[in-house]
Every structure is written in structure tokens, then in C-alpha cells.
Protein backbone atom coordinates (compact mmCIF):
# COMPACT_ATOMS: atom_id res chain seq x y z
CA UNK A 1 -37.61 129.64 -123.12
CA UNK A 2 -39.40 132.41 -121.27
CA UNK A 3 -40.28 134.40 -124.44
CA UNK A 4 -43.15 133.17 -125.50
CA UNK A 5 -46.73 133.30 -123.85
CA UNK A 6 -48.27 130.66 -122.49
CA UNK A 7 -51.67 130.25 -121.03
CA UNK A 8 -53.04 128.91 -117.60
CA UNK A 9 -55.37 125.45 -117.74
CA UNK A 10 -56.09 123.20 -115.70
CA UNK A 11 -55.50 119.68 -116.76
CA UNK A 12 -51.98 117.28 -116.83
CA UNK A 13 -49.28 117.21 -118.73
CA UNK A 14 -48.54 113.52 -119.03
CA UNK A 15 -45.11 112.85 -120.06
CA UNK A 16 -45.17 109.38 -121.86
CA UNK A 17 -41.87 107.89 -123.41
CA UNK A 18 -41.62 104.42 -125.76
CA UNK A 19 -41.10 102.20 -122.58
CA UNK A 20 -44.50 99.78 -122.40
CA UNK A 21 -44.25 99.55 -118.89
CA UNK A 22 -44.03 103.05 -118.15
CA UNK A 23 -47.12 103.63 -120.67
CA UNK A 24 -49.33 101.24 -119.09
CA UNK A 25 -48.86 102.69 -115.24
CA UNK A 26 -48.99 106.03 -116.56
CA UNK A 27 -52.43 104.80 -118.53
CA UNK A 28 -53.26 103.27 -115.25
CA UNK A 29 -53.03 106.49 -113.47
CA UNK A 30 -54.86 108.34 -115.61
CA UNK A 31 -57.57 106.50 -116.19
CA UNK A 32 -58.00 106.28 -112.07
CA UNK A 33 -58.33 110.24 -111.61
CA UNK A 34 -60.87 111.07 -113.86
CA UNK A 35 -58.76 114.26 -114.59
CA UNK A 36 -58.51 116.40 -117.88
CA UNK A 37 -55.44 115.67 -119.04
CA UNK A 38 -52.91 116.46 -122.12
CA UNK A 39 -49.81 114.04 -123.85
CA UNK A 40 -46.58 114.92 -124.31
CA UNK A 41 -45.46 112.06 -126.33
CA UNK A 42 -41.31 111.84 -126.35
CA UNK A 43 -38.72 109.98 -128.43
CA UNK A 44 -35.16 109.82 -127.34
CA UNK A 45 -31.73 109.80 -129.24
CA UNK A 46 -28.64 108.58 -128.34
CA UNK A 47 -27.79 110.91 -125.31
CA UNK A 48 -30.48 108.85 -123.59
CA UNK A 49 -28.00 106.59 -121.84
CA UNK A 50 -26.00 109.57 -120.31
CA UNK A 51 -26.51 109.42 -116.35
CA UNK A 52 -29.12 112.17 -116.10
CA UNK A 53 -27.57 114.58 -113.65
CA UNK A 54 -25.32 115.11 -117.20
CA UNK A 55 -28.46 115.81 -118.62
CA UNK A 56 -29.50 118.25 -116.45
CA UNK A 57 -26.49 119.79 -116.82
CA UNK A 58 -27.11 120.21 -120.22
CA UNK A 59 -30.66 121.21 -120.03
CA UNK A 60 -32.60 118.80 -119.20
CA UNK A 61 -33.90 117.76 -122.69
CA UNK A 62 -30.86 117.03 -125.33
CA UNK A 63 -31.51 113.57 -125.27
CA UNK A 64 -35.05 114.50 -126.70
CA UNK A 65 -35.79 114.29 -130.79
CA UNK A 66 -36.92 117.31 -132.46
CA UNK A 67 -38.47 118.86 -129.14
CA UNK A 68 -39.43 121.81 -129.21
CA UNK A 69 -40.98 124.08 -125.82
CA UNK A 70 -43.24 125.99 -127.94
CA UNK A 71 -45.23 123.68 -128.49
CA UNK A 72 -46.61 123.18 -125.31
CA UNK A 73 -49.04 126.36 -125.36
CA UNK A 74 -50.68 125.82 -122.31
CA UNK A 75 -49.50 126.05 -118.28
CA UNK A 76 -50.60 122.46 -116.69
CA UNK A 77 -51.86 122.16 -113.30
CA UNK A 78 -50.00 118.77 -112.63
CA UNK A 79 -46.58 117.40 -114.45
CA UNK A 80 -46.94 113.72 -114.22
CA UNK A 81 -43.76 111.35 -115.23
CA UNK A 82 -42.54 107.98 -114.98
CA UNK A 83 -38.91 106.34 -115.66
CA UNK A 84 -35.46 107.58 -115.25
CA UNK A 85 -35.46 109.34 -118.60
CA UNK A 86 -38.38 111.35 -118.48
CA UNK A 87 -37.30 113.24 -115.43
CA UNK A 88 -34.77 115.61 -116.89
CA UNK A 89 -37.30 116.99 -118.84
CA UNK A 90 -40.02 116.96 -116.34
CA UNK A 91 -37.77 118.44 -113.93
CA UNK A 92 -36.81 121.29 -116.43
CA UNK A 93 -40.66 122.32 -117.34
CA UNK A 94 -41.22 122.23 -113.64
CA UNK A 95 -38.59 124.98 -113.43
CA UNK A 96 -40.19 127.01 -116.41
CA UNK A 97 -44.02 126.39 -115.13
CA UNK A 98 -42.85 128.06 -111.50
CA UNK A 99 -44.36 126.83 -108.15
CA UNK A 100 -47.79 126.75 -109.09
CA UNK A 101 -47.36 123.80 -111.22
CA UNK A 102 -47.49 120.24 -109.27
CA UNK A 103 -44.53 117.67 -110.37
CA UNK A 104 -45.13 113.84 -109.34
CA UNK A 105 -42.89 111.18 -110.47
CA UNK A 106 -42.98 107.29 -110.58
CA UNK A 107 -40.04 105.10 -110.12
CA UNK A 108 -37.63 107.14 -108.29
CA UNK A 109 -35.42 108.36 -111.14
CA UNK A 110 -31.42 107.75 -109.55
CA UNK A 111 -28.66 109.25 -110.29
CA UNK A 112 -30.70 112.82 -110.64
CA UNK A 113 -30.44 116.57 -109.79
CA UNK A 114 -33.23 118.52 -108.44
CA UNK A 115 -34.85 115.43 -106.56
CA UNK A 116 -36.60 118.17 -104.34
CA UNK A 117 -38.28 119.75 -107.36
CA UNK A 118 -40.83 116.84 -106.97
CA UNK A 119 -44.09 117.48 -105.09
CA UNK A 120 -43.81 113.28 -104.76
CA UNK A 121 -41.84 110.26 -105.75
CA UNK A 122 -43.66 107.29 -105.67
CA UNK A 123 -41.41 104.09 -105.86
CA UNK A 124 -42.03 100.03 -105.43
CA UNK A 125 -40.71 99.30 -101.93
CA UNK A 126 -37.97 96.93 -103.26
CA UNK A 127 -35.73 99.95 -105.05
CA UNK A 128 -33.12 100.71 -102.57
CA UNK A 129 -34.25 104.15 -101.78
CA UNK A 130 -34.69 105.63 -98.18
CA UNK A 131 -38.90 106.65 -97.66
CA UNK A 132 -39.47 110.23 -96.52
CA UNK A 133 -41.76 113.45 -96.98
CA UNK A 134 -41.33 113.73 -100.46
CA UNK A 135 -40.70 110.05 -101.71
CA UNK A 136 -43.42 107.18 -101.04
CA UNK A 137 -42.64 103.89 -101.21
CA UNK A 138 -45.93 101.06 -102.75
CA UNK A 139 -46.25 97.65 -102.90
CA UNK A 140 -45.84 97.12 -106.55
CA UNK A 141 -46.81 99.43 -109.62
CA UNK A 142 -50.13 101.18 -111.00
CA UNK A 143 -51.09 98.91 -113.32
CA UNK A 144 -54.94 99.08 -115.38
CA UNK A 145 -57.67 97.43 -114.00
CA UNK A 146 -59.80 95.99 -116.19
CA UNK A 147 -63.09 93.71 -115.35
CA UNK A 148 -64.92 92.30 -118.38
CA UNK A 149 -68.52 90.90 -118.15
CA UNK A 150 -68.26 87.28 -119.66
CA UNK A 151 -71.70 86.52 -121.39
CA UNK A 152 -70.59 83.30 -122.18
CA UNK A 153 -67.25 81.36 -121.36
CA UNK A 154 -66.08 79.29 -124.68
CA UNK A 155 -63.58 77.34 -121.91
CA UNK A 156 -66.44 75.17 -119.91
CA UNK A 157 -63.57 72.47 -118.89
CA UNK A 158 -62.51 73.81 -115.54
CA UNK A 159 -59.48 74.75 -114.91
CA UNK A 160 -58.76 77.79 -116.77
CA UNK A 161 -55.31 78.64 -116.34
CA UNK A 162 -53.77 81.63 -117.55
CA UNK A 163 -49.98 81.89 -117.85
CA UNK A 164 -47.92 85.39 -118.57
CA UNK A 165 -44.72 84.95 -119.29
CA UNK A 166 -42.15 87.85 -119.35
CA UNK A 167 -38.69 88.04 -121.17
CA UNK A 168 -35.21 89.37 -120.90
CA UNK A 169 -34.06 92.21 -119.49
CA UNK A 170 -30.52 93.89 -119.26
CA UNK A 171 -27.84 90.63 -118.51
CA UNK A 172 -31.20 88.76 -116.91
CA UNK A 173 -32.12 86.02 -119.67
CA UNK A 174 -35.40 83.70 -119.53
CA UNK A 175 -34.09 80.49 -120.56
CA UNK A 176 -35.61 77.00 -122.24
CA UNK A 177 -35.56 75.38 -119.47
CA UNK A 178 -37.96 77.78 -116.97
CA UNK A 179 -40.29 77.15 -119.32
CA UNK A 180 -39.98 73.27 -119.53
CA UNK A 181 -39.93 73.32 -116.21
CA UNK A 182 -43.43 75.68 -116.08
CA UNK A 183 -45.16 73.92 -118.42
CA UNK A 184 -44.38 70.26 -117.39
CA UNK A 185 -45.21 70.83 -113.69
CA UNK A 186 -48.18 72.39 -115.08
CA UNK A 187 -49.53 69.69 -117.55
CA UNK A 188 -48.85 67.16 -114.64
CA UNK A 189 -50.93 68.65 -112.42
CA UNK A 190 -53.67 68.88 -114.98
CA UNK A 191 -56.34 66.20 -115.60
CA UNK A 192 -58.65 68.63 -117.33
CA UNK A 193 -58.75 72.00 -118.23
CA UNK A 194 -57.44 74.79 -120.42
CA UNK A 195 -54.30 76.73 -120.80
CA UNK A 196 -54.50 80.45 -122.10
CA UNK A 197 -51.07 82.34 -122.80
CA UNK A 198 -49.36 85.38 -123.53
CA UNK A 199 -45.98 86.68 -124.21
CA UNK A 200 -44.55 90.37 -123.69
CA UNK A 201 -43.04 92.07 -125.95
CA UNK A 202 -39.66 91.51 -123.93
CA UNK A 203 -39.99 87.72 -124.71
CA UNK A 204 -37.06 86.60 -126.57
CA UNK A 205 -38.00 84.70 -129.93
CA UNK A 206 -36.12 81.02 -128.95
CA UNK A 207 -38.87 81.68 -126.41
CA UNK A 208 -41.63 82.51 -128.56
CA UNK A 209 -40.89 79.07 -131.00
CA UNK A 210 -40.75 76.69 -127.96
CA UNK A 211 -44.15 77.91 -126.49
CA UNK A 212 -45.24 78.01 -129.92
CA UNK A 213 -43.81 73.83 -130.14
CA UNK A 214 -45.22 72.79 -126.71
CA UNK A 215 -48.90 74.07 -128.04
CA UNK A 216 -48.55 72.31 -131.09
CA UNK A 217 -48.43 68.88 -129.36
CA UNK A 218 -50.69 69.70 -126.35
CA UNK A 219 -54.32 69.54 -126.35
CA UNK A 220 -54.88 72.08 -123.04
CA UNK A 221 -52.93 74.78 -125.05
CA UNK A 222 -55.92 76.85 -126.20
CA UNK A 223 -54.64 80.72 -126.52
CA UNK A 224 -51.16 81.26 -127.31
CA UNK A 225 -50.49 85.66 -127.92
CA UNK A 226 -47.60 86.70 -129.00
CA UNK A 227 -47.79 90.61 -129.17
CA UNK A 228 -44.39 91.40 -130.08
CA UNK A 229 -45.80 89.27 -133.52
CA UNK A 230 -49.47 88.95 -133.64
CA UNK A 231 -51.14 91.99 -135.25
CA UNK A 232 -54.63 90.49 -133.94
CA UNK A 233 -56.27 92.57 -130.89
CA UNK A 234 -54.35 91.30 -127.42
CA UNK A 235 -56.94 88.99 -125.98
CA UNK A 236 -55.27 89.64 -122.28
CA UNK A 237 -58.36 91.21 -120.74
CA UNK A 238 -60.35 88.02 -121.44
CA UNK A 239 -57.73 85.73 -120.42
CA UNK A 240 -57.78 87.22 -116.79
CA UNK A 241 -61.51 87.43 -116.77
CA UNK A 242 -61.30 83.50 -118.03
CA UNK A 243 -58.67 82.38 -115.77
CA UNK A 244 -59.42 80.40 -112.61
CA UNK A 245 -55.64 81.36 -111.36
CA UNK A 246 -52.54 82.73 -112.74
CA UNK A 247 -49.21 81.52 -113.61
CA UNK A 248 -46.89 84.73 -114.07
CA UNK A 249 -43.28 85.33 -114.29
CA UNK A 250 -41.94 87.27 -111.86
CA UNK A 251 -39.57 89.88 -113.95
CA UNK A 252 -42.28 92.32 -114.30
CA UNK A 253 -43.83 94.33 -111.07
CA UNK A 254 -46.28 95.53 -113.43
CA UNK A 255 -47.52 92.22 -114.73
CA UNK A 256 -47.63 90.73 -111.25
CA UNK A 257 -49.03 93.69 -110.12
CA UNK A 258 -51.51 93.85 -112.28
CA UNK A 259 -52.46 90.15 -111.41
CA UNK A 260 -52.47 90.78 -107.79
CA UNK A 261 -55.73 93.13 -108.39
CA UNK A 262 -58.30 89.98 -108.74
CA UNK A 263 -59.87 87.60 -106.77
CA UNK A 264 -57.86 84.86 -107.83
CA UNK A 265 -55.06 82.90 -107.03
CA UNK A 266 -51.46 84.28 -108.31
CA UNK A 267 -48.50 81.85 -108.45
CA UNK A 268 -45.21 83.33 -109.39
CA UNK A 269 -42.21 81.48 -110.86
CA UNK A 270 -39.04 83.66 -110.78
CA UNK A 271 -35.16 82.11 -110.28
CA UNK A 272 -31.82 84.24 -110.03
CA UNK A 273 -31.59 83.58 -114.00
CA UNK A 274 -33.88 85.71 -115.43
CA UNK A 275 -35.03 87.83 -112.15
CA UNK A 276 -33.17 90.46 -110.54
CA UNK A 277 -32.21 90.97 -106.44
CA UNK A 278 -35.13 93.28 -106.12
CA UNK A 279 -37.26 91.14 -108.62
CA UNK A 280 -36.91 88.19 -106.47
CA UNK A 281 -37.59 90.45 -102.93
CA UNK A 282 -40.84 91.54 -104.33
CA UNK A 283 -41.91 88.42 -105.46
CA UNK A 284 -40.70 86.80 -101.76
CA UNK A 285 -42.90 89.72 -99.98
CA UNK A 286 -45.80 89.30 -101.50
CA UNK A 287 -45.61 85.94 -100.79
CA UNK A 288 -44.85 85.96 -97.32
CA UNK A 289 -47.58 88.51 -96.82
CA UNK A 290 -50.55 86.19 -98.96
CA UNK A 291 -50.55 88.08 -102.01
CA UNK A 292 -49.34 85.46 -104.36
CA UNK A 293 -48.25 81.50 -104.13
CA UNK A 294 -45.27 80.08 -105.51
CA UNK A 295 -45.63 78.50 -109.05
CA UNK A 296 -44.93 75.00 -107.28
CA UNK A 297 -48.93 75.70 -104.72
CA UNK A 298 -50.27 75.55 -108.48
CA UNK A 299 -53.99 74.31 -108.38
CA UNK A 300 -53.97 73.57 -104.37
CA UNK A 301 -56.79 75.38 -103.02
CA UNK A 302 -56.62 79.07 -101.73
CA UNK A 303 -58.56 80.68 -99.11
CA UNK A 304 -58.82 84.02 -98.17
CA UNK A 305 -57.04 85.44 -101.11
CA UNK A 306 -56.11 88.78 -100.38
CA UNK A 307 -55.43 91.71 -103.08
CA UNK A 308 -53.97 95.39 -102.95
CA UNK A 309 -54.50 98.03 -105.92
CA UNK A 310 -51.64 100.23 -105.84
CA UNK A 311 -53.21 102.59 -108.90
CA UNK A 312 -56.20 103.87 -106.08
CA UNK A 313 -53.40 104.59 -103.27
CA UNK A 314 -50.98 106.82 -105.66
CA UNK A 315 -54.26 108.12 -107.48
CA UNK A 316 -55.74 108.95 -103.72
CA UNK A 317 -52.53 110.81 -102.94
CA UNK A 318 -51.99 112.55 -106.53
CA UNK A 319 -55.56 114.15 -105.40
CA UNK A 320 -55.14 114.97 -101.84
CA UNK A 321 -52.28 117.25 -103.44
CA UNK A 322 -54.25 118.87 -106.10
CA UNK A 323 -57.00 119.61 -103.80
CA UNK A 324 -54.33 121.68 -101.38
């Protein structure tokens, strides 16, 4: 691996795998620096679910396809990663692009060799994971931030609700009934108005054909988005510059997040059924601390709505430590 040439420049070496949610706070990050930057784009095989101090014993890349070293022909300034699996193989270029190359993580990758390796670890504050000099904890996730300049509204009937609904995820299941339950309490609350939608791509299909039923009969139903189906252009940017407030499920940090950027009220529905221990403390926190409203505070007034922006504090640190 040391037998080839490669040349100093400065710039990052983004390590990106086929995870959506590590993609977009990657994206996030990226976009917030304003730094030159470079893709390594990875696909993984099988060896992928091996605990990854086993692949670091191995290497620290024989769970990627067809990669190859020499391919990366330039020395980066900054490794930047994100998810368990990326780290073996952002902890192994670390090793062959010596001290002078920085290494930050996201999402503290467990189970791991080498922790030290990293310059910085930045993690939610709900993983179970002890702070300290090298490991920062945030209140959610970079997610993008994206403000759109409405020139004219097609929803005049106030309110404007939009309503992102998550999926499944390992033996955590979004069942028929949360979203009876969401859209019922919803539509009863509602005299007027209009309801804008969107699925992820983790959102099981059952799922998909009952949202898909429930706007059928409903007039307030005006955007249903499917992306895991729709080939159409995601209209999520204009449903948050739309929406009044938010109705979002609270199995994704990133979505909520995300959400908890704007001006504007976020209420979160999450239960033990499809939300994990640390899905549920993050969605409790930011509640207690005035980030969000549960689901069931839909449409009561909210005043002094506070927001946090998690992308500018890990972007603020990434450049304290390139400016060293």
C-alpha cells in the first residue's frame, strides 16, 4: 500500500456509503464548510455485518467491493466519515495518510479498534457513550438546511400541515394503527386546512397503501410522496417551506433534526413499537427542553419556539481543527 506515489492537496476525502441517512448528514456537512472536497463513494459485500474490530483485523477494508487504494491519487487534508461501517476503512487510510492527515467521524462507530486514531467523534447525546477530549456529544444530527423563497403559496387555506412519517427499522415496526391514530387526531382537530406528506424510503409498503387509502377519501390530503416509489422530484423542501407546523415520527434523529432547524412548531409522535430506548430519550429531551411538542399539543398555539442547528456546531469545530 505504500508503493505507489501519492500527492499532497488540500481538500476532503468524504467517505460516503449507501445508507440515506448517513448521505444526507455527510451532505449536510459539506455543504456547511464551504471546503474543497473529494468522494469516495463505497459499496459493501457480505463481510459488512462482521463486528468491525474483525475488520480491522483483517485490514480494514474486506468488506469493501472492488476497492482498490490506488485509486485515491491524492493525500487529503481531512478524512471525514459517518456510520459504523465506514470506519474500518477510514481508520486504515488514516494510518497510510500519517499524522498530517485530520480523521473526524460521526456516530461513534462501537465495537471498534483504533478509536484514538480520530482527531473527533461526534455522536447524538442519546448513544450510550461516555463524552471526553476526543468524542463530542450533539443534540441531534447534521442534517441540510434548506430555505426556499415561496413566490406564491398554492395552499391559501390555513393550516398547512406537513407530516413525515418514518418506517421500520431492525425488530422496530411502524404499525396501522400509529397511523390511524395520527391521522384521525389530526383530521379532528382540523376545520380547515391542508395536509402535505411524505414517506422515507424505510416506510414499509402496508404503510405506503393505507396513507395512500386515507388520501383517497379525505379532502385535506393534498401532497402524498412516496420516494421509495415516486420517480417525480421529492417536493420535501417546499413542504417545510409550506408548512405552518410539523407532524414527524420520531424514529429518525435526522428527520426530527432536520425539522427542529425552523421557526415552526415540531410535534413528534413516537411509541415503544416502532421507536427505540434512545429514540424515545431524544424525542423526551427535546421536549422537555422546548424543542418540539408532543403529536397530541397539535395546532395549540406555540410561543417562543426555540431551534438548535447541530450542522453549524460540528461544522464550527471541524474548522477550529483545520485551522490548528
Amino acid at each position: 500500500m505504500n508503493s505507489y506515489k501519492i500527492k499532497k492537496e488540500f481538500h476532503i476525502l468524504a467517505i460516503l456509503d449507501n445508507r440515506i441517512g448517513n448521505r444526507n448528514q455527510m451532505f449536510a456537512i459539506l455543504d456547511e464548510l464551504h471546503l474543497p472536497y473529494k468522494i469516495l463513494d463505497i459499496k459493501y459485500n457480505w463481510l459488512a455485518n462482521l463486528p468491525n474490530f474483525v475488520l480491522q483485523i483483517f485490514g480494514g477494508f474486506s468488506h469493501i467491493k472492488n476497492f482498490d487504494i490506488k485509486k485515491i491519487k491524492t493525500k487529503p487534508s481531512l478524512i471525514l466519515s459517518c456510520g459504523r461501517r465506514t470506519f474500518p476503512l477510514a481508520s486504515k487510510l488514516k494510518s497510510l495518510f500519517s499524522d498530517t492527515t485530520y480523521f473526524i467521524h460521526l456516530m461513534y462507530p462501537k465495537l471498534s479498534l483504533n478509536i484514538r486514531k480520530c482527531n473527533l467523534i461526534f455522536t447524538p447525546f442519546h448513544d450510550n457513550v461516555k463524552s471526553s477530549d476526543r468524542v463530542i456529544k450533539t443534540l441531534g444530527s447534521p442534517a441540510p438546511f434548506d430555505i426556499i423563497r415561496i413566490k406564491k403559496n398554492p395552499y391559501k387555506t390555513k393550516p398547512i400541515i406537513s407530516i413525515l412519517i418514518g418506517g421500520n427499522h431492525g425488530r422496530y415496526k411502524l404499525k396501522s394503527h400509529t397511523i390511524n391514530y395520527m391521522f384521525t387526531e389530526t383530521l379532528n382537530k382540523m376545520k380547515q386546512g391542508s395536509i402535505l406528506i411524505s414517506t422515507s424510503r424505510r416506510t414499509p409498503d402496508n404503510i405506503i397503501k393505507l396513507i395512500d387509502k386515507w388520501g383517497k377519501k379525505n379532502k385535506f390530503f393534498k401532497i402524498i410522496f412516496h420516494p421509495k416509489i415516486n420517480k417525480v422530484k421529492n417536493p420535501i423542501k417546499e413542504m417545510i417551506a409550506y408548512a405552518d407546523e410539523f407532524v414527524v415520527t420520531g424514529d429518525s434523529v435526522s428527520m426530527v433534526s432536520q425539522l427542529c432547524q425552523y421557526e415552526k412548531p415540531v410535534r413528534i409522535i413516537f411509541n415503544k413499537k416502532f421507536c427505540s430506548t434512545k429514540h424515545i430519550k431524544f424525542c423526551k429531551k427535546l421536549i422537555d427542553e422546548g424543542y418540539a411538542y408532543p403529536f397530541e399539543s397539535l395546532l395549540k398555539k406555540c410561543d417562543n419556539i426555540k431551534t438548535f442547528n447541530t450542522t453549524k456546531k460540528i461544522s464550527k469545530e471541524i474548522l477550529s481543527i483545520i485551522k490548528q
